[in-house]
C-alpha atoms as a PDB file:
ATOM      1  CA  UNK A   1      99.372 113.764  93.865  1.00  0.00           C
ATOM      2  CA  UNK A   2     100.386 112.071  97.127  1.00  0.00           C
ATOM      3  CA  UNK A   3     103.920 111.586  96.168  1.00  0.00           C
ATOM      4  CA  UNK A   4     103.960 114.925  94.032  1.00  0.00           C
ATOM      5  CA  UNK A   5     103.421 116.428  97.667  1.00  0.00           C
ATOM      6  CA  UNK A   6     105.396 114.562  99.542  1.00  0.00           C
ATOM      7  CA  UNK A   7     108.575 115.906  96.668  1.00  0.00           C
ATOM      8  CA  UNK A   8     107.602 119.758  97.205  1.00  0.00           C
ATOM      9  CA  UNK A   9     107.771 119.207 100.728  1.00  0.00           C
ATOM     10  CA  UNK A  10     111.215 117.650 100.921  1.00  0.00           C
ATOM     11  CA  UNK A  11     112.476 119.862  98.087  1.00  0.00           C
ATOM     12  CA  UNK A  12     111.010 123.219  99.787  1.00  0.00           C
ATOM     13  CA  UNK A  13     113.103 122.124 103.109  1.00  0.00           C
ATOM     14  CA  UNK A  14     115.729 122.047 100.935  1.00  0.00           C
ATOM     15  CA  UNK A  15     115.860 125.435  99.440  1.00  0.00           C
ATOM     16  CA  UNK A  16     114.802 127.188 103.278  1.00  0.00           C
ATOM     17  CA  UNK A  17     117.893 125.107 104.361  1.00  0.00           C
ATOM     18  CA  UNK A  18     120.051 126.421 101.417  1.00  0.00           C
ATOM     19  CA  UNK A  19     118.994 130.088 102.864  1.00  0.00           C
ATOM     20  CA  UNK A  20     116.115 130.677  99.585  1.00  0.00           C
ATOM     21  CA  UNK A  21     112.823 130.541 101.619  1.00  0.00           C
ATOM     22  CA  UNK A  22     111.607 132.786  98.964  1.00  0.00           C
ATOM     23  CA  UNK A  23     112.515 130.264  95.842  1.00  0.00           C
ATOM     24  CA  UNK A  24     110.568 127.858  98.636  1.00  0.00           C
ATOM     25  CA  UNK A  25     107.570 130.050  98.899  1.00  0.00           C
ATOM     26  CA  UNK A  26     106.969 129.392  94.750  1.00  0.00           C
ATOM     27  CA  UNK A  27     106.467 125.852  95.471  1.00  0.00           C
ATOM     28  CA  UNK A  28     104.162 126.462  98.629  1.00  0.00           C
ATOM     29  CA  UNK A  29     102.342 128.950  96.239  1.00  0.00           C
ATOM     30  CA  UNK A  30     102.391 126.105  93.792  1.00  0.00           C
ATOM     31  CA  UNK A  31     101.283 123.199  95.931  1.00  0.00           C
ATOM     32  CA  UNK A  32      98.033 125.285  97.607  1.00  0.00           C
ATOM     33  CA  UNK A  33      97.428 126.023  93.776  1.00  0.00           C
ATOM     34  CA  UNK A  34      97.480 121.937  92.930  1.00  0.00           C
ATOM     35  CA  UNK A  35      95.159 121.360  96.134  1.00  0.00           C
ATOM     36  CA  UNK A  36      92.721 123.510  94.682  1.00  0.00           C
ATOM     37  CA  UNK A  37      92.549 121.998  91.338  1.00  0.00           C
ATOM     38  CA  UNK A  38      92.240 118.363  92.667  1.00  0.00           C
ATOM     39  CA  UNK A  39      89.009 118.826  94.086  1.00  0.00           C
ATOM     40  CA  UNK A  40      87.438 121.435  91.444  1.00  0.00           C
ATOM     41  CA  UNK A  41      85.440 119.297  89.061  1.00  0.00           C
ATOM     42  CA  UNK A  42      85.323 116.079  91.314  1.00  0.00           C
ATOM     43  CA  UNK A  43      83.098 114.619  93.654  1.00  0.00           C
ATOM     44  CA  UNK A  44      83.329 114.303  97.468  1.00  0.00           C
ATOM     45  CA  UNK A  45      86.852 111.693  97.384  1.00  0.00           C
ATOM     46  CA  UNK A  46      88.392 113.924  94.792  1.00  0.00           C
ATOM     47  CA  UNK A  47      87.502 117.193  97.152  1.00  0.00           C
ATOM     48  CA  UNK A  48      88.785 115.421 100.275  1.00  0.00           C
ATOM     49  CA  UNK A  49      92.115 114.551  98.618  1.00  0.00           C
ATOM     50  CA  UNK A  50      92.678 118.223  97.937  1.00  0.00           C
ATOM     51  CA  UNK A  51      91.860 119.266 101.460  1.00  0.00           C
ATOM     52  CA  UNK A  52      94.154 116.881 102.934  1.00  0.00           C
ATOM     53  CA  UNK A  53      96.750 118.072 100.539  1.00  0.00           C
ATOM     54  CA  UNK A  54      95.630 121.572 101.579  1.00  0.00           C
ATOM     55  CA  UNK A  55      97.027 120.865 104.998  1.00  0.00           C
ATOM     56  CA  UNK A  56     100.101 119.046 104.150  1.00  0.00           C
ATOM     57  CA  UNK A  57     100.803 122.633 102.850  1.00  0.00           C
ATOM     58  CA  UNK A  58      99.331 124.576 105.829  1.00  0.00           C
ATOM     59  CA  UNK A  59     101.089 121.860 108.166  1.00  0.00           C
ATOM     60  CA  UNK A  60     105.003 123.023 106.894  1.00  0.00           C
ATOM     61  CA  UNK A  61     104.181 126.320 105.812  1.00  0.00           C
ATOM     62  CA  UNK A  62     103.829 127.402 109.672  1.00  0.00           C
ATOM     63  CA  UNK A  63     107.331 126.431 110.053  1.00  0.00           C
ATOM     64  CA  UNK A  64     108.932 128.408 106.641  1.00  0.00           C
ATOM     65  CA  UNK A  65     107.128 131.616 108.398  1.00  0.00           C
ATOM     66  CA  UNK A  66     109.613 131.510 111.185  1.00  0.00           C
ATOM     67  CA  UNK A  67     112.385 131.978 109.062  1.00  0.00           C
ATOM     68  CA  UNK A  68     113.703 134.954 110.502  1.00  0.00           C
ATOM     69  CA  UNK A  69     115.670 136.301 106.574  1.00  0.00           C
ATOM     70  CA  UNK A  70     111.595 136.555 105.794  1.00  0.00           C
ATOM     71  CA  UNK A  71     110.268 140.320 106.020  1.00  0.00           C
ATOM     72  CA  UNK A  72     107.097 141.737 106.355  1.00  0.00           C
ATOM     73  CA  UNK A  73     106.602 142.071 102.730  1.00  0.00           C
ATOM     74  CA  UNK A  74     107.424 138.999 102.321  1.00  0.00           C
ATOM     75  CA  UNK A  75     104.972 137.619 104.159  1.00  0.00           C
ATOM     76  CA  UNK A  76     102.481 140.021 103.328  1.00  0.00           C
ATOM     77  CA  UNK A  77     102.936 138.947  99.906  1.00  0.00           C
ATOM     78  CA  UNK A  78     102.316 135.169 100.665  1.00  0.00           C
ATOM     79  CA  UNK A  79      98.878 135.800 102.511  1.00  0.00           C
ATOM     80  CA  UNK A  80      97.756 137.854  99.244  1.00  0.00           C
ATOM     81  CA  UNK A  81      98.502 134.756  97.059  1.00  0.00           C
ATOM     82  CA  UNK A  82      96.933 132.275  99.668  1.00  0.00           C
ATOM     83  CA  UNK A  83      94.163 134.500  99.327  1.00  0.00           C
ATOM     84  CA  UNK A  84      94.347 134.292  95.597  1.00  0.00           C
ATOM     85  CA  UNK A  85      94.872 130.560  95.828  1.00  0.00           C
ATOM     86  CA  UNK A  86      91.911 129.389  98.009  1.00  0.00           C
ATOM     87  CA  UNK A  87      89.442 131.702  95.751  1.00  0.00           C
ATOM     88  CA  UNK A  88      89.507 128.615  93.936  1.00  0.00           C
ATOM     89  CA  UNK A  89      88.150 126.366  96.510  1.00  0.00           C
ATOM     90  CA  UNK A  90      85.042 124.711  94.921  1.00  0.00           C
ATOM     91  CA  UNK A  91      81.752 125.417  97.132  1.00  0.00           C
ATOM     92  CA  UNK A  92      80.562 122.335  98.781  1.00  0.00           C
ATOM     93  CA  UNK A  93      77.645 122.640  96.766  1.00  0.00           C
ATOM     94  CA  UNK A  94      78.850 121.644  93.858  1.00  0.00           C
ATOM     95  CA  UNK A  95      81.029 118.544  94.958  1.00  0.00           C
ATOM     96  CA  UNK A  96      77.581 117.567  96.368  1.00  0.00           C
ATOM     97  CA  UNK A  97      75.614 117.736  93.211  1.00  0.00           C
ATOM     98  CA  UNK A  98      78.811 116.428  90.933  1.00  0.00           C
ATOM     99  CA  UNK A  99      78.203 112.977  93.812  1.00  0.00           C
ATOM    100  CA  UNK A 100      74.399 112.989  93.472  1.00  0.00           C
ATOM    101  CA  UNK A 101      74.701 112.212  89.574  1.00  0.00           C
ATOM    102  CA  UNK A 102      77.574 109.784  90.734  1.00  0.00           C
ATOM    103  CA  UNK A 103      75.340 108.245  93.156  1.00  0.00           C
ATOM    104  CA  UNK A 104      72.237 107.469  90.908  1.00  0.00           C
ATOM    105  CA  UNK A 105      75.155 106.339  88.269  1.00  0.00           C
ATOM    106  CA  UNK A 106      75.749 103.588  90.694  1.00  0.00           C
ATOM    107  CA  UNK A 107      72.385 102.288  91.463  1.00  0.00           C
ATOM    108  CA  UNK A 108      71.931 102.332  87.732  1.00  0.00           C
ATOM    109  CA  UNK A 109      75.047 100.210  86.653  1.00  0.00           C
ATOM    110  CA  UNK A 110      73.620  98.383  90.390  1.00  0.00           C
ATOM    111  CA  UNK A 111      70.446  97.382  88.689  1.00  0.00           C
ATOM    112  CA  UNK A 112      72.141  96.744  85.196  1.00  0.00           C
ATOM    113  CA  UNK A 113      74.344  94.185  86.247  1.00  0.00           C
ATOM    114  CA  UNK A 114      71.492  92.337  88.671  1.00  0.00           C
ATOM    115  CA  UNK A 115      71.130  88.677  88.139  1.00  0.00           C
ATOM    116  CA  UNK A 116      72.076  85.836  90.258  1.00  0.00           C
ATOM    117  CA  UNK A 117      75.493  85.277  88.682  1.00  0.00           C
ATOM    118  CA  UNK A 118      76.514  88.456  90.109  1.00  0.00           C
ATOM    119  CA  UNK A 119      79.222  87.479  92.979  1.00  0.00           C
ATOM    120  CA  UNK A 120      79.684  91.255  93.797  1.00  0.00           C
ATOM    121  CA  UNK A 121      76.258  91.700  94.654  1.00  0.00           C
ATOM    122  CA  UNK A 122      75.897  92.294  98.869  1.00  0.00           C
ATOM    123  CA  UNK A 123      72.568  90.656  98.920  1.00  0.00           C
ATOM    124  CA  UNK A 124      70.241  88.331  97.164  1.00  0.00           C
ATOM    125  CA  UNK A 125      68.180  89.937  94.212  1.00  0.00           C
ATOM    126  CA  UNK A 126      64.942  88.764  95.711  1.00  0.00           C
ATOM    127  CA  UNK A 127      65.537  90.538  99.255  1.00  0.00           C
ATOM    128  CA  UNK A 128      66.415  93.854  96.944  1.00  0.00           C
ATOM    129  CA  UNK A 129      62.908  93.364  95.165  1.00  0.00           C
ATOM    130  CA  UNK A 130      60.881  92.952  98.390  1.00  0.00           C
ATOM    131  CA  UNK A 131      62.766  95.693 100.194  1.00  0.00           C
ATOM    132  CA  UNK A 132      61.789  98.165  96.814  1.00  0.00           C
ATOM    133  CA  UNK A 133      65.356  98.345  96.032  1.00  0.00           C
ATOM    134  CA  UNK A 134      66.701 100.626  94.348  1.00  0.00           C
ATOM    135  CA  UNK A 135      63.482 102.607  94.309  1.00  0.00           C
ATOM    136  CA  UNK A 136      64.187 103.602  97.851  1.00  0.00           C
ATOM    137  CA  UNK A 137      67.814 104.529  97.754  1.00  0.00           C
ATOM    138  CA  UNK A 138      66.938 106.625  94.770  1.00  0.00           C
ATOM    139  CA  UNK A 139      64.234 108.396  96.605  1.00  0.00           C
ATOM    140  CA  UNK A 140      66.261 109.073 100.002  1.00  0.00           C
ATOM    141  CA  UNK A 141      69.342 110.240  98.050  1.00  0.00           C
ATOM    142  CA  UNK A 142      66.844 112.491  96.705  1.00  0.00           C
ATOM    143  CA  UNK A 143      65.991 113.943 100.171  1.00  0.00           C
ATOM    144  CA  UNK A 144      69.566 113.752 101.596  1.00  0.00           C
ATOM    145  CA  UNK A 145      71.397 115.903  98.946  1.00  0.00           C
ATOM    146  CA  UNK A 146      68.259 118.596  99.118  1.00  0.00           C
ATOM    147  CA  UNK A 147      68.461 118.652 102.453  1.00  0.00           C
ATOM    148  CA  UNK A 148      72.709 118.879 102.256  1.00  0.00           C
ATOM    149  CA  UNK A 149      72.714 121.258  99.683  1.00  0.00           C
ATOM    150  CA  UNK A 150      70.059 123.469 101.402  1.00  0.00           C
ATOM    151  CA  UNK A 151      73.010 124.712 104.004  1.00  0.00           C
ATOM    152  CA  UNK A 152      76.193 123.093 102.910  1.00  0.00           C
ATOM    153  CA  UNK A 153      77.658 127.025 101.944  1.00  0.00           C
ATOM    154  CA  UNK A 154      76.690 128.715 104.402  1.00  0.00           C
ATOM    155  CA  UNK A 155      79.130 128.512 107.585  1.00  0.00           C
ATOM    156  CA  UNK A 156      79.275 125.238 109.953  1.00  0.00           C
ATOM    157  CA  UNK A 157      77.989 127.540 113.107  1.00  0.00           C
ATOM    158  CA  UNK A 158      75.135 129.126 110.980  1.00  0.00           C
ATOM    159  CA  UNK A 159      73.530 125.586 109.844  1.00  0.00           C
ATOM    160  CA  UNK A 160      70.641 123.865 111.979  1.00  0.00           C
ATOM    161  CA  UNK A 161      72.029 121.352 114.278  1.00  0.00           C
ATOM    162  CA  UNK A 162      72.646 117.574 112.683  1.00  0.00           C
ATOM    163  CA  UNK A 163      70.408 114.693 113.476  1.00  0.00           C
ATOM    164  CA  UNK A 164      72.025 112.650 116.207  1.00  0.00           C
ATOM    165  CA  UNK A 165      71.874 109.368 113.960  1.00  0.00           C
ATOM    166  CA  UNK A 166      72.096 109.992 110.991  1.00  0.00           C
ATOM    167  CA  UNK A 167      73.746 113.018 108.041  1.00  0.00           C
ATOM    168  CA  UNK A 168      70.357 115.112 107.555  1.00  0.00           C
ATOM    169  CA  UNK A 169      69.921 118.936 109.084  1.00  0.00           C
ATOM    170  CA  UNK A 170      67.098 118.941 111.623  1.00  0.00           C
ATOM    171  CA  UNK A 171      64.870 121.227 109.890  1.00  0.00           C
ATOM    172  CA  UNK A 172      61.738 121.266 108.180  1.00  0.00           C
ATOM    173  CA  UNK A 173      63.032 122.656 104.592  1.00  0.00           C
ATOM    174  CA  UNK A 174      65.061 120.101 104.215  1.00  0.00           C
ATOM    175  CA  UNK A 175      62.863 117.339 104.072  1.00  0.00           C
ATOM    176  CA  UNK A 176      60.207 119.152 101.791  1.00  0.00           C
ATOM    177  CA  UNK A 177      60.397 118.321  98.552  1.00  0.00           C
ATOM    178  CA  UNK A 178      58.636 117.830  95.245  1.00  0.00           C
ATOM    179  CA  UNK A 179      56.245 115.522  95.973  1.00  0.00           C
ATOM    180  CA  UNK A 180      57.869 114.254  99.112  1.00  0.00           C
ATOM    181  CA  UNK A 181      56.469 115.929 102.482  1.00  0.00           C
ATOM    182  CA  UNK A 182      58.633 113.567 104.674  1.00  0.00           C
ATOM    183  CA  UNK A 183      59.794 114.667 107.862  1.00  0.00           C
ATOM    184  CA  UNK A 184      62.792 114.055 109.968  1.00  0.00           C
ATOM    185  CA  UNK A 185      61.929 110.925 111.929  1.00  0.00           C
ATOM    186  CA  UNK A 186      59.903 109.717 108.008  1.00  0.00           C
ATOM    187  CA  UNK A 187      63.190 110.289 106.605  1.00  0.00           C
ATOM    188  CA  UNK A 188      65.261 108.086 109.657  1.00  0.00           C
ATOM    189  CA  UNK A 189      62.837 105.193 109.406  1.00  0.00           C
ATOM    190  CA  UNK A 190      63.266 105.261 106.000  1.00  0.00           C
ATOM    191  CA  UNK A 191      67.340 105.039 106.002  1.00  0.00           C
ATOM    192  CA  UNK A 192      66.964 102.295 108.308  1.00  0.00           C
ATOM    193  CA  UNK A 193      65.049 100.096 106.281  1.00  0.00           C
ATOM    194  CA  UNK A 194      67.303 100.449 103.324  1.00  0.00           C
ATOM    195  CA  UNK A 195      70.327  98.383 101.925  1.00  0.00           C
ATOM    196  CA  UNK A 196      72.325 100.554  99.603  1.00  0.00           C
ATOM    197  CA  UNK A 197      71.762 104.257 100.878  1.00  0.00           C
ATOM    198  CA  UNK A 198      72.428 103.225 104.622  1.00  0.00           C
ATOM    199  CA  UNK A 199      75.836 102.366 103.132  1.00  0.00           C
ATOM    200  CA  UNK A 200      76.184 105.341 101.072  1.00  0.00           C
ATOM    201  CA  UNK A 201      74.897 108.609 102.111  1.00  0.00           C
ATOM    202  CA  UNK A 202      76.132 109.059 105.086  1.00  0.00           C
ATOM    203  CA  UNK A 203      79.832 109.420 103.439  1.00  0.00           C
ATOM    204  CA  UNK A 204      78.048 113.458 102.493  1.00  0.00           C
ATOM    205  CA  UNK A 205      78.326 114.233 106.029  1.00  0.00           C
ATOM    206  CA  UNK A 206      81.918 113.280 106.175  1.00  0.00           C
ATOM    207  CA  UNK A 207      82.590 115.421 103.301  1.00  0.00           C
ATOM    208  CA  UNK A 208      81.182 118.042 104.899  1.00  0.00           C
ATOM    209  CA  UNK A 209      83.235 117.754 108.373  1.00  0.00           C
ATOM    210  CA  UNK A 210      85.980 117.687 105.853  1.00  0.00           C
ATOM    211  CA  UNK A 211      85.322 121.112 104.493  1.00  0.00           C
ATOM    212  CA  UNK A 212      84.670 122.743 108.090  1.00  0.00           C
ATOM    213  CA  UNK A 213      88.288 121.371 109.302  1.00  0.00           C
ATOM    214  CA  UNK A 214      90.274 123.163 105.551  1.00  0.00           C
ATOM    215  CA  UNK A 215      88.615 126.570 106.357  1.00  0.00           C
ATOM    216  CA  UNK A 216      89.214 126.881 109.706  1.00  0.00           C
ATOM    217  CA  UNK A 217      93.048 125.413 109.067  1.00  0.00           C
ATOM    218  CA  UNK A 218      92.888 128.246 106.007  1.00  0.00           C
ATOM    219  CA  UNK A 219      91.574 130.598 108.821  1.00  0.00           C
ATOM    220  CA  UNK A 220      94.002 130.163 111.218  1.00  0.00           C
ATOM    221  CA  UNK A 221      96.735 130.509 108.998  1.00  0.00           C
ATOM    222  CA  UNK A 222      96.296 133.440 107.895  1.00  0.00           C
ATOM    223  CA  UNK A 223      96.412 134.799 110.953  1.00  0.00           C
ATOM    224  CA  UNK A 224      99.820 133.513 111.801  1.00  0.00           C
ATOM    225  CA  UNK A 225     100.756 134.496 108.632  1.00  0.00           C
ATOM    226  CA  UNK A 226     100.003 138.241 109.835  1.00  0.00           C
ATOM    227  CA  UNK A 227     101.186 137.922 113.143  1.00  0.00           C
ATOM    228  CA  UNK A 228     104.824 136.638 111.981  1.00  0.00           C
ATOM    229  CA  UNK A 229     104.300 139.889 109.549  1.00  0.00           C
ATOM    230  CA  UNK A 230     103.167 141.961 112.476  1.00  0.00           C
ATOM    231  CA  UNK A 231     106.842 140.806 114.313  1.00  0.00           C
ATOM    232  CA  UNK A 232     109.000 141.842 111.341  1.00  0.00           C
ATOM    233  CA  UNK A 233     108.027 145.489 112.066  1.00  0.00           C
ATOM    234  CA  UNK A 234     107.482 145.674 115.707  1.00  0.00           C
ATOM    235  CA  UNK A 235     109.829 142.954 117.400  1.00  0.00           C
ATOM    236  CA  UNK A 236     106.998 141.190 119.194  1.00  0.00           C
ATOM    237  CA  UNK A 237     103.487 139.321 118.686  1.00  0.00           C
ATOM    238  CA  UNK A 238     100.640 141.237 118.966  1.00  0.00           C
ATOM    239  CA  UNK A 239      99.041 141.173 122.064  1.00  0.00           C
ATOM    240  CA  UNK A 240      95.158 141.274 120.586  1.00  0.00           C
ATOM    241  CA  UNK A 241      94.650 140.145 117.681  1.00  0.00           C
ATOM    242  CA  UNK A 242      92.897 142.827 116.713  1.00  0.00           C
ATOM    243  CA  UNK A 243      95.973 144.749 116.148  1.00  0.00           C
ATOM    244  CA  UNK A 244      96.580 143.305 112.931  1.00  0.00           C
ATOM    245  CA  UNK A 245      93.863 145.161 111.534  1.00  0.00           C
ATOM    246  CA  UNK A 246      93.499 146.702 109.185  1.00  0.00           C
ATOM    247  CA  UNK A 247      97.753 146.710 108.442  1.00  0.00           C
ATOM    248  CA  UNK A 248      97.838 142.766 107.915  1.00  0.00           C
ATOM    249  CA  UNK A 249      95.006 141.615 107.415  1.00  0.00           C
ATOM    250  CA  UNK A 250      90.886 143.281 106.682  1.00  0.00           C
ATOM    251  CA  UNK A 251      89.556 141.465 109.337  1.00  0.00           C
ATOM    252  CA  UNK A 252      89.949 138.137 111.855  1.00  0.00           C
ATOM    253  CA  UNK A 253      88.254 135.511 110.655  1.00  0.00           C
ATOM    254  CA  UNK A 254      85.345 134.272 112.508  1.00  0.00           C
ATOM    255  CA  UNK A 255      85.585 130.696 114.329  1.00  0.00           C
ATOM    256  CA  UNK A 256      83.206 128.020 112.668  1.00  0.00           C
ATOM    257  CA  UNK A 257      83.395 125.872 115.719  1.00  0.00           C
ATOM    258  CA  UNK A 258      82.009 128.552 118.217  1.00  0.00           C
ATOM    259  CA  UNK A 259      78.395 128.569 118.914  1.00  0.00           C
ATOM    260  CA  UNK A 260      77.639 131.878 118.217  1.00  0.00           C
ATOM    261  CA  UNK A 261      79.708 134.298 115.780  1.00  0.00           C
ATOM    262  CA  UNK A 262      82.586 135.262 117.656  1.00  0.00           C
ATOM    263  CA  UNK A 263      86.296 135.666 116.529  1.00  0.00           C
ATOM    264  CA  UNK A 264      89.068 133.240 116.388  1.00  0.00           C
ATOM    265  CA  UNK A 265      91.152 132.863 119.745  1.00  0.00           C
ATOM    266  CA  UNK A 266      94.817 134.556 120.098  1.00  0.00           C
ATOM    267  CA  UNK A 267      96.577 134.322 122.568  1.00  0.00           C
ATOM    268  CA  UNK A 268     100.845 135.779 123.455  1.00  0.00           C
ATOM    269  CA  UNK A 269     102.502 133.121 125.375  1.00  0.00           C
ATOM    270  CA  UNK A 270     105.530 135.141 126.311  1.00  0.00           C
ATOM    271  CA  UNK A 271     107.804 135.182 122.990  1.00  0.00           C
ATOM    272  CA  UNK A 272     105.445 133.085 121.620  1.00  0.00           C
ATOM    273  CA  UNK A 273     101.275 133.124 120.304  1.00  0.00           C
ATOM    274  CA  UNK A 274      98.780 130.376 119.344  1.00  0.00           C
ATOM    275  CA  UNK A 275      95.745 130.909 117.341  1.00  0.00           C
ATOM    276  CA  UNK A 276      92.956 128.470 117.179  1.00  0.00           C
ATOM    277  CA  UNK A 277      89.290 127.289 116.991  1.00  0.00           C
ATOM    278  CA  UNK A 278      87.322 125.804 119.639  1.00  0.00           C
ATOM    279  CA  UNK A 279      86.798 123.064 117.280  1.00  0.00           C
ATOM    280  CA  UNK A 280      84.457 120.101 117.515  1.00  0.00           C
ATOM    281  CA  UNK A 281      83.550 120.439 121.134  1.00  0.00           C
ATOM    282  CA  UNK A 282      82.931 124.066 120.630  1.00  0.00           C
ATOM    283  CA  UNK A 283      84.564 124.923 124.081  1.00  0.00           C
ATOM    284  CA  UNK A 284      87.826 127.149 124.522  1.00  0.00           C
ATOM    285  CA  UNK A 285      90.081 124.819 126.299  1.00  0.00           C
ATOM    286  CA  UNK A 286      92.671 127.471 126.812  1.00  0.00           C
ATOM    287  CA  UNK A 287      94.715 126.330 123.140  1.00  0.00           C
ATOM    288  CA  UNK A 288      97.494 124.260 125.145  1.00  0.00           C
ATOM    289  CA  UNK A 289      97.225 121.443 122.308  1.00  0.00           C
ATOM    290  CA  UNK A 290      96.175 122.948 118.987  1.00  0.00           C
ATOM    291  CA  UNK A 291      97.940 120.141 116.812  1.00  0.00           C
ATOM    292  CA  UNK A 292      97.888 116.518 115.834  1.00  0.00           C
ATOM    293  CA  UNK A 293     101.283 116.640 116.524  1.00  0.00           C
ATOM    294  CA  UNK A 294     100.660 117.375 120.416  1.00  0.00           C
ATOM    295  CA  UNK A 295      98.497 114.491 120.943  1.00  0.00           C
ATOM    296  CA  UNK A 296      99.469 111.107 122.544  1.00  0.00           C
ATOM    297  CA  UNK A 297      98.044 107.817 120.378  1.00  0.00           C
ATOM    298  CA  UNK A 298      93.878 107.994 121.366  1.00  0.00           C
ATOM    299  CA  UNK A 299      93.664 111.487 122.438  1.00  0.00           C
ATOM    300  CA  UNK A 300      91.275 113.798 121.088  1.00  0.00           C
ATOM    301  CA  UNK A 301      92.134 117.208 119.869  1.00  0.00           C
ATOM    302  CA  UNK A 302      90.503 119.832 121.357  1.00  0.00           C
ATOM    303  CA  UNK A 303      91.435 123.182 120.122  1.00  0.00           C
ATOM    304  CA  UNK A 304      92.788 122.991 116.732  1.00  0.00           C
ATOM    305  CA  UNK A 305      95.268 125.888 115.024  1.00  0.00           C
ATOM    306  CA  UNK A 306      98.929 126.690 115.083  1.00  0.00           C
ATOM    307  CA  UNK A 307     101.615 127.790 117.515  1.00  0.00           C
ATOM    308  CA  UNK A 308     103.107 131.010 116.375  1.00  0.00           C
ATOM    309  CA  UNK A 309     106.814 130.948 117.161  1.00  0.00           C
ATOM    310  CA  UNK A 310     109.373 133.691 117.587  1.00  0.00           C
ATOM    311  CA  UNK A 311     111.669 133.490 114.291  1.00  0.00           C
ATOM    312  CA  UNK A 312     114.536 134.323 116.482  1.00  0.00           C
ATOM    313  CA  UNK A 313     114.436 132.201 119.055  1.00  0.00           C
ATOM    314  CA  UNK A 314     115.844 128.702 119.885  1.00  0.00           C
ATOM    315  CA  UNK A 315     115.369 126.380 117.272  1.00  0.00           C
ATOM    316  CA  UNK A 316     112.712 123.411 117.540  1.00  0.00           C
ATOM    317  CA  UNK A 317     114.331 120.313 118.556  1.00  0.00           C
ATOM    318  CA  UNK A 318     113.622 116.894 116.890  1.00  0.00           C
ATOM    319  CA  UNK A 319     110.854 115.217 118.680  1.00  0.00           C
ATOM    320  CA  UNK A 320     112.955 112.086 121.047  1.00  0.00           C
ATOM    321  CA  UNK A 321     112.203 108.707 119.795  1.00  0.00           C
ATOM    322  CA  UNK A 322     111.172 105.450 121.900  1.00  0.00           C
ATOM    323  CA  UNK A 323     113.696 102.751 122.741  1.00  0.00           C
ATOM    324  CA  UNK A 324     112.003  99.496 122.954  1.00  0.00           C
END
């Protein structure tokens, strides 16, 4: 899928170069389609593949809406079918329960092939019987995914704040269940005295960070999306958001990152706009760096979103290269 990608990519560049952004648009349409499907009836590395395919498409699709022989209905038309696409985005919820089963398919085939002959093995079978291995794995996997799937769909600023150690919600629910009344610091002490989940589970929480960073980048992009519409018809950016509703788009999408529900940021920088997300810090820093591609080898992003760019002005230069 990698490579498929990488092929779209170079061929849509192609066909905005030739002058037929909209031929190029069928492919974008095409690859956000393909991102979708990848992670659909997987578990959590199938659903992280398609996100990070999501963005490859996000990533160049920002510059093929600056393409000034676009029109508003053209690019009206592309934010109805990213709409369409990304109402195939799997809910976290089920890529969680498709990697429980996986999970206690591993322990199983784990236990199966147990014997001292086993080079893969991480530790001796006698330290896995006196640490009640695989019992224990089975039974905090148990709690983990309840306590995941209790607020995995609902959005990243409406879910109880995270442990600080380790991937569980801190809240009461989610450590309730069956016949397990554990509770959060039961739960910890637990984790640490295990072999296999302490390796395991806490990959569930990366997922999840995973799934926060493709809707906000789905977020933001629409947004631009309707701005670059919104400068077909008037000759400029909008200078509040707000002004593309309810012409381009219902509504502006709410920022997962902020602490309480608020809007995402837009801001006009003279020809030019950015929207963004507070993102993980959940501070405005004022959107001067909103990309990966801003940042110097170590930095940390701090806004995340995209720079909307006037179609008709001076063309991006290529980024100078390093002499040694």
């Amino acid at each position: 899928m990698r490579e498929f990608y990488r092929t779209v990519v170079l061929l849509c560049h192609q066909l905005e170069a030739e002058g037929k952004p909209d031929e190029a648009w069928e492919w974008y349409r095409a690859s956000f389609r393909a991102s979708r499907h990848v992670g659909a009836h997987g578990g959590i590395i199938e659903r992280i593949i398609g996100a990070a395919l999501f963005a490859v498409s996000a990533h160049n699709l920002e510059g093929w809406s600056m393409d000034p022989r676009l029109n508003a209905d053209d690019l009206q038309e592309s934010i109805e079918d990213l709409q369409s696409a990304c109402e195939l985005t799997e809910q976290a919820s089920t890529t969680l329960q498709i990697e429980y089963l996986s999970f206690h398919q591993t322990l199983d085939n784990f236990m199966q092939g147990l014997s001292p002959n086993e080079e893969w093995i991480p530790v001796p079978p006698a330290l896995m019987y006196f640490t009640g291995e695989p019992e224990l794995s089975q039974r905090l996997s148990r709690i983990c995914f309840h306590n995941q799937l209790m607020f995995c769909d609902e959005d990243r600023n409406k879910r109880p704040e995270k442990r600080p150690r380790y991937t569980a919600y801190d809240d009461p629910r989610g450590f309730n269940l069956g016949e397990y009344h554990w509770d959060a610091q039961e739960f910890e002490s637990a984790l640490d005295r295990s072999i296999l989940a302490k390796l395991l589970l806490p990959a569930t929480s990366q997922f999840l960070n995973a799934t926060d960073r493709e809707a906000i980048r789905y977020r933001c992009l629409l947004v631009a999306l309707a701005s670059q519409s919104y400068f077909r018809d008037h000759g400029e950016f909008p200078a509040d958001a707000n002004e593309l509703v309810p012409e381009y788009l219902d509504e502006i999408p709410d920022d997962l990152y902020s602490p309480t529900p608020a809007p995402l940021q837009y801001r006009r920088n003279g020809d030019d706009a950015v929207v963004y997300s507070r993102f993980e810090n959940e501070i405005d820093d004022g959107g001067t760096e909103v990309s990966y591609d801003d940042l110097r080898i170590g930095q940390d992003l701090l806004d995340f979103g995209f720079r909307i760019r006037n179609p008709f002005g001076k063309p991006l230069r290529a980024p100078k290269t390093k002499s040694n």
